[in-house]
Protein backbone atom coordinates (compact mmCIF):
# COMPACT_ATOMS: atom_id res chain seq x y z
CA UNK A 1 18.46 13.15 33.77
CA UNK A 2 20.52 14.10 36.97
CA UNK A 3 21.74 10.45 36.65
CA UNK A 4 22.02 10.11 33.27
CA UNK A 5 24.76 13.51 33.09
CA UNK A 6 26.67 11.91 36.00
CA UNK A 7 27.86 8.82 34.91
CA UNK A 8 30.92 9.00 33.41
CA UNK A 9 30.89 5.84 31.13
CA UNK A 10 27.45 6.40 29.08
CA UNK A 11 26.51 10.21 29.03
CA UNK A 12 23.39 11.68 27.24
CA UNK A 13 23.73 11.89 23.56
CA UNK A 14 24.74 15.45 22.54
CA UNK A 15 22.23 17.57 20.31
CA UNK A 16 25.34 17.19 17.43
CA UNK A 17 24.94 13.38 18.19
CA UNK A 18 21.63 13.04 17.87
CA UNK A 19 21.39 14.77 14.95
CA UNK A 20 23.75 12.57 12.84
CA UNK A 21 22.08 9.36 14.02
CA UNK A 22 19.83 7.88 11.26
CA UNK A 23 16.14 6.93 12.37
CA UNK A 24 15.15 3.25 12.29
CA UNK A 25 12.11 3.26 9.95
CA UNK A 26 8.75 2.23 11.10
CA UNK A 27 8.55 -0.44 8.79
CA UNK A 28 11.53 -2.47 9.96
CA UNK A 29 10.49 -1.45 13.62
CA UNK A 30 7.63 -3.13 13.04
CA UNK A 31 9.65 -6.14 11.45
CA UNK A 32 11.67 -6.64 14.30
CA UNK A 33 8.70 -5.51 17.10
CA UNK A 34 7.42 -9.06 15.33
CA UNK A 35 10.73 -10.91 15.41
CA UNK A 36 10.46 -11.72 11.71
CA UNK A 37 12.80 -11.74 8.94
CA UNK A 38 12.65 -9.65 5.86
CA UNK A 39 11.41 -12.84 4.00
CA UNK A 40 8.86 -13.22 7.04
CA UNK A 41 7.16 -10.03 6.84
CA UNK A 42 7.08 -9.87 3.05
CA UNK A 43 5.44 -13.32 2.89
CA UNK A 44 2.95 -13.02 5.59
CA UNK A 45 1.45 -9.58 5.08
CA UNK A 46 2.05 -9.56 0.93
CA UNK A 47 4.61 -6.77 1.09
CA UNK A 48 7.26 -7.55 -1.96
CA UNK A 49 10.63 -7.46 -0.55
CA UNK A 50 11.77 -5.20 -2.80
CA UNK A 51 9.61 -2.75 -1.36
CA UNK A 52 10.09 -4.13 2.04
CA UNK A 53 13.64 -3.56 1.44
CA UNK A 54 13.64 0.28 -0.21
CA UNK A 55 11.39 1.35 3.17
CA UNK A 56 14.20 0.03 5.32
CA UNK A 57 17.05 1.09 3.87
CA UNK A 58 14.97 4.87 3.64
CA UNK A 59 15.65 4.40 -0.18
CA UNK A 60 11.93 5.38 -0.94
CA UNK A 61 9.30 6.05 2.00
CA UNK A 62 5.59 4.39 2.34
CA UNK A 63 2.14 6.16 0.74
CA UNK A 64 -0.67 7.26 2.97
CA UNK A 65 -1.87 3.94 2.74
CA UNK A 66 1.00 1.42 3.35
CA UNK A 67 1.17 3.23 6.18
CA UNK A 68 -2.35 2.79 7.33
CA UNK A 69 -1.46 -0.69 6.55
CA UNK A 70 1.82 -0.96 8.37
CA UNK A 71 0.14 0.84 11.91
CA UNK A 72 -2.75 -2.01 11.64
CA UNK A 73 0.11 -4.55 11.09
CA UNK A 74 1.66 -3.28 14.51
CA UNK A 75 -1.33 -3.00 16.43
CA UNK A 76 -2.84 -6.04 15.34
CA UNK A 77 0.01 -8.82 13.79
CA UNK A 78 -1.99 -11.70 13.73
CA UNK A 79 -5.49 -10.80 12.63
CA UNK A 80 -3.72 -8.49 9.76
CA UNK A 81 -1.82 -11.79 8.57
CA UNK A 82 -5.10 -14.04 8.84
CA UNK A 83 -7.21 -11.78 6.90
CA UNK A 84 -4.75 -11.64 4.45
CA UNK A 85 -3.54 -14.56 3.93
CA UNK A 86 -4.64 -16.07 0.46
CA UNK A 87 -7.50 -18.44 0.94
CA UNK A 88 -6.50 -22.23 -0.41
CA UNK A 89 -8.66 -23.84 -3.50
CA UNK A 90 -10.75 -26.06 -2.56
């Protein structure tokens, strides 16, 4: 912290600051965490974009469950997308 309130060119964020900053929500964390697109994400864990979308931009927030579903998503990218992705007729 010492180092942090010494340096001249980049000090600490203010309380004021930090209070007018707006949070990155944990759904497009966990976009870009992944390095995916919008289009990405929606298309390989069956999230429609619109929704996608209205979670990023803090225009509506996740249920209980999408966010159940966005934490295993995080922890575990690929196995979510495998065991959801739609099985091909055969």
């Amino acid at each position: 912290m010492a180092n942090a309130l010494s340096d001249p060119d980049n000090p600490p964020l203010t309380e004021e600051q930090l209070a007018k900053g707006r949070r990155i929500s944990f759904a497009k964390s966990t976009r870009w965490k992944l390095r995916l697109t919008q289009e990405e994400f929606s298309e390989r864990y069956l999230i429609p974009l619109g929704t996608l979308r209205d979670w990023e931009q803090h225009r509506s927030e996740p249920d209980a469950t999408a966010k159940a579903y966005l934490r295993a998503i995080r922890g575990a990218p690929d196995l979510i997308a495998e065991l959801v992705k739609p099985k091909s007729a055969a």
